[in-house]
Protein backbone atom coordinates (compact mmCIF):
# COMPACT_ATOMS: atom_id res chain seq x y z
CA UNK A 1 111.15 40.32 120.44
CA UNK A 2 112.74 43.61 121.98
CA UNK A 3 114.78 44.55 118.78
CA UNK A 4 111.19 44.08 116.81
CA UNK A 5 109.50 46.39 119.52
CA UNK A 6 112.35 48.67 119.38
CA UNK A 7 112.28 48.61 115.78
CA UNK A 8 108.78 49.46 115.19
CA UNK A 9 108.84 52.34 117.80
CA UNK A 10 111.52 53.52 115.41
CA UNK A 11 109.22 52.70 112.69
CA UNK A 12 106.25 54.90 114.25
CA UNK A 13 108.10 57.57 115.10
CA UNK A 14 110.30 58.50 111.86
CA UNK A 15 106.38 58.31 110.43
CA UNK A 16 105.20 60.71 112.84
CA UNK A 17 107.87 62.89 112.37
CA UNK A 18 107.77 63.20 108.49
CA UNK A 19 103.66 63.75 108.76
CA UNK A 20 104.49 66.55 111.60
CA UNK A 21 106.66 68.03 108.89
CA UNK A 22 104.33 67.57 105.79
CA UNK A 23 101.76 68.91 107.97
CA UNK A 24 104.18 71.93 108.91
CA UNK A 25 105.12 72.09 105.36
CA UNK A 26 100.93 72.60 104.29
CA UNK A 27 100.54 74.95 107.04
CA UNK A 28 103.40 77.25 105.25
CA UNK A 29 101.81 76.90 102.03
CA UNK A 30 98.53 78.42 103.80
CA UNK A 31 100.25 80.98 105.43
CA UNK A 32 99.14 84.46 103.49
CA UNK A 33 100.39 87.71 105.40
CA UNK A 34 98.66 90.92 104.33
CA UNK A 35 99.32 94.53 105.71
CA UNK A 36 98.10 98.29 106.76
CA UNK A 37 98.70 101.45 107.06
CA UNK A 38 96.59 102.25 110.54
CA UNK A 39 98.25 105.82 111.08
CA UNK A 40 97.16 106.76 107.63
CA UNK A 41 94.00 105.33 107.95
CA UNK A 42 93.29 107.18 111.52
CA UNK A 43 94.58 110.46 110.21
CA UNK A 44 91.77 110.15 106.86
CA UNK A 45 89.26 109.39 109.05
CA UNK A 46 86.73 112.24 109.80
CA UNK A 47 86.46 111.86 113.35
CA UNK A 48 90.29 112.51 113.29
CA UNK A 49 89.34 116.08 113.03
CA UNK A 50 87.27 116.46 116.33
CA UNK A 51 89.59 114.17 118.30
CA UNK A 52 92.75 116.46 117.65
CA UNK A 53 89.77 119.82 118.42
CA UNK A 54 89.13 118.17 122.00
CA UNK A 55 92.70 117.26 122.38
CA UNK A 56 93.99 120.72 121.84
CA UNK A 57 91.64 122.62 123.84
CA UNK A 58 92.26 119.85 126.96
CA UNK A 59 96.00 120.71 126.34
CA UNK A 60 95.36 124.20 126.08
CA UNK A 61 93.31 124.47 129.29
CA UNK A 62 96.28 122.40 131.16
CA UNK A 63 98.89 124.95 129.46
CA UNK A 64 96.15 127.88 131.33
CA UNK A 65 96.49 125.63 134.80
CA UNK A 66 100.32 125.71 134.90
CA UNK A 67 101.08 128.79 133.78
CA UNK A 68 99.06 130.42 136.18
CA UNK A 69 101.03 128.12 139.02
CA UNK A 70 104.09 128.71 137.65
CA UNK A 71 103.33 132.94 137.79
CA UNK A 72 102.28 132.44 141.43
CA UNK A 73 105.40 130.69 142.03
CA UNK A 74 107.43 133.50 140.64
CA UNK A 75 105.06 135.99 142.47
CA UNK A 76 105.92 134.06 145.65
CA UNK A 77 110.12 133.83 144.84
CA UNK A 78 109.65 137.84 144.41
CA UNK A 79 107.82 138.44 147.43
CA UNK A 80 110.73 136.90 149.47
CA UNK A 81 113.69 138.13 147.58
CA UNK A 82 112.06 141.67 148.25
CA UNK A 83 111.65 140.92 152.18
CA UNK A 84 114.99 138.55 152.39
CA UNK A 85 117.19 141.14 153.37
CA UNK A 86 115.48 142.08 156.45
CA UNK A 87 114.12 138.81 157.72
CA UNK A 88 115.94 136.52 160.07
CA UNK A 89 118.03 133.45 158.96
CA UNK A 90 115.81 130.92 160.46
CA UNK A 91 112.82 132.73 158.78
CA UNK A 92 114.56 132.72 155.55
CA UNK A 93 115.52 129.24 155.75
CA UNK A 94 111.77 128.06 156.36
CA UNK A 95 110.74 129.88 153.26
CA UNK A 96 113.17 128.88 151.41
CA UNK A 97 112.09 125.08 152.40
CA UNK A 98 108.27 126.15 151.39
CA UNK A 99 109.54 128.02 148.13
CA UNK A 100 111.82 124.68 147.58
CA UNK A 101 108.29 122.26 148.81
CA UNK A 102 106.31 124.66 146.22
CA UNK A 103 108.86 124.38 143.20
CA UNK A 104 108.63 120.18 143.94
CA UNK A 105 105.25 120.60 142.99
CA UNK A 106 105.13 123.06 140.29
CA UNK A 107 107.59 120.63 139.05
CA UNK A 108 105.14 117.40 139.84
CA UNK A 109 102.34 119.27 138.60
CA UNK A 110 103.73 119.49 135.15
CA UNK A 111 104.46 116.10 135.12
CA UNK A 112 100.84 115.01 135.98
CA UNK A 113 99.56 116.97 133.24
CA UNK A 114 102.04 115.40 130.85
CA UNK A 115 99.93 112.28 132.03
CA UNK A 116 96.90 113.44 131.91
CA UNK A 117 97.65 114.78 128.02
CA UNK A 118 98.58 110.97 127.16
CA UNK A 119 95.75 109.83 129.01
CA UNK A 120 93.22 111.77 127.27
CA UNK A 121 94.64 111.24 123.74
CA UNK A 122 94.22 107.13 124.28
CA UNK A 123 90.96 108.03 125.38
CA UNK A 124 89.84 109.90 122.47
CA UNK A 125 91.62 108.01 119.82
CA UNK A 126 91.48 104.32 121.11
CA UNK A 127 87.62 104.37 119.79
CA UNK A 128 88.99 105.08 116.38
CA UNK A 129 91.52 102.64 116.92
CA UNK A 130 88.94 99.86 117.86
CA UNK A 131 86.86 100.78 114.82
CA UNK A 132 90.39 100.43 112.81
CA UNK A 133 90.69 97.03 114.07
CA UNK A 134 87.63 95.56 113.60
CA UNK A 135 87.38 96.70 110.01
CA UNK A 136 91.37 95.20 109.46
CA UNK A 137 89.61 92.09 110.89
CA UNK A 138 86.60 91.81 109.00
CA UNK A 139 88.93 92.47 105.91
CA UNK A 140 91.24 90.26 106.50
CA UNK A 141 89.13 87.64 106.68
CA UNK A 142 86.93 88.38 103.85
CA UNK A 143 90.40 87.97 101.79
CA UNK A 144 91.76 84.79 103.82
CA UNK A 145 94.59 86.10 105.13
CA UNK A 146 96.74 84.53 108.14
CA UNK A 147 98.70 87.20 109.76
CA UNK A 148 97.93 91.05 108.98
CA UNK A 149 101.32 93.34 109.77
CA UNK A 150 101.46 96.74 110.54
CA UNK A 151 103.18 98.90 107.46
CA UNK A 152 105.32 101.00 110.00
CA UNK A 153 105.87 101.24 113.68
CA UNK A 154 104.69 104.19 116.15
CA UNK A 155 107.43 106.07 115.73
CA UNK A 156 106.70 106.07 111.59
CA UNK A 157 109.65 103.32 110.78
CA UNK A 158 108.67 101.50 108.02
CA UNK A 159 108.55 97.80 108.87
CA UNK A 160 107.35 96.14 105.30
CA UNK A 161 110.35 97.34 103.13
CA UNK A 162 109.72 96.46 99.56
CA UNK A 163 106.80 95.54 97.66
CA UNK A 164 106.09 94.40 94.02
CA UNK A 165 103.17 96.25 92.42
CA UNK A 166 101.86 93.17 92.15
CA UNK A 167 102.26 92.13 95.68
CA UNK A 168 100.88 95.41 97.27
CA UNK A 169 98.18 95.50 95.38
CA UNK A 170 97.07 91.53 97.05
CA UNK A 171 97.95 91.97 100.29
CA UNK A 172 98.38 95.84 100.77
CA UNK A 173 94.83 96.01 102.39
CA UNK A 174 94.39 99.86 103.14
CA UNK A 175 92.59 101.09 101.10
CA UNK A 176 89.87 97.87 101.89
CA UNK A 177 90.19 98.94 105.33
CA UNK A 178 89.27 102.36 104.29
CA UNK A 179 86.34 101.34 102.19
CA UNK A 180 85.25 99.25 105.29
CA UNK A 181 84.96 102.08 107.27
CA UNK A 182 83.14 103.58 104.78
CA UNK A 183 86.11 106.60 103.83
């Protein structure tokens, strides 16, 4: 009785197992991958322009705020290498603690700006972004794709390496995107 039980659990489960991997085996013949160019997308689309505008004029405006910090700095390093030679040691070491608390600043300063630049730039362009990935979506789906890859990474890599004519032109979908977005 126990090597009949034992034997159909064996049974059940060797059929289990080869279904599990027919089924796997289906799913893989489903499996379509497509991909995109975004970056070349965002940098044809017309908004593109005005983003990069507002971008440069918030950049410029920061470059305006630091350089005019960075002159009153100096102003302030001249001002007490003029008077240094006549002031007292303990007066010269307090201003060179609030010339050194000043620079730590300056220096801060800059880096908050960096932030703020990066900060703005997602602001402006994650919009476009959003409108990128809703038309990638809508496209993908209209041409029953699984998985949709990005063409290249941030930094411009390429990711997809080689493909056929034949292959790019079914599952290269930027230029649907494009038309999507009505470019």
């Amino acid at each position: 009785m126990l090597k009949r039980l034992l034997s159909i659990s064996l049974l059940c489960l060797f059929a289990v197992t080869i279904t599990g991997i027919s089924t796997a085996n289906a799913q893989q013949d489903d499996l379509t991958i497509g991909y995109v160019d975004p970056q070349l997308i965002l940098n044809k689309m017309p908004q593109m322009k005005a983003v990069q505008q507002r971008l440069q004029n918030f950049v410029e405006k920061k470059r305006k705020e630091l350089a005019n910090k960075q002159q009153d700095f100096q102003q302030q390093v001249s001002e007490y290498e003029q008077k240094e030679s006549v002031i007292s040691e303990s007066a010269k070491r307090k201003e060179e603690e609030r010339l050194g608390k000043l620079n730590a600043e300056l220096q801060q300063f800059q880096q908050s700006i960096q932030q703020q630049v990066q900060q703005k730039q997602q602001e402006l362009v994650s919009p476009l972004l959003d409108q990128i990935d809703t038309a990638i979506t809508t496209v993908a789906a209209n041409k029953g794709l699984t998985y949709v890859i990005n063409k290249t990474t941030s930094q411009g890599d390429r990711i997809v390496l080689y493909t056929s004519s034949e292959a790019k032109e079914k599952y290269d979908i930027t230029e649907e995107v494009m038309e999507e977005l009505d470019m």
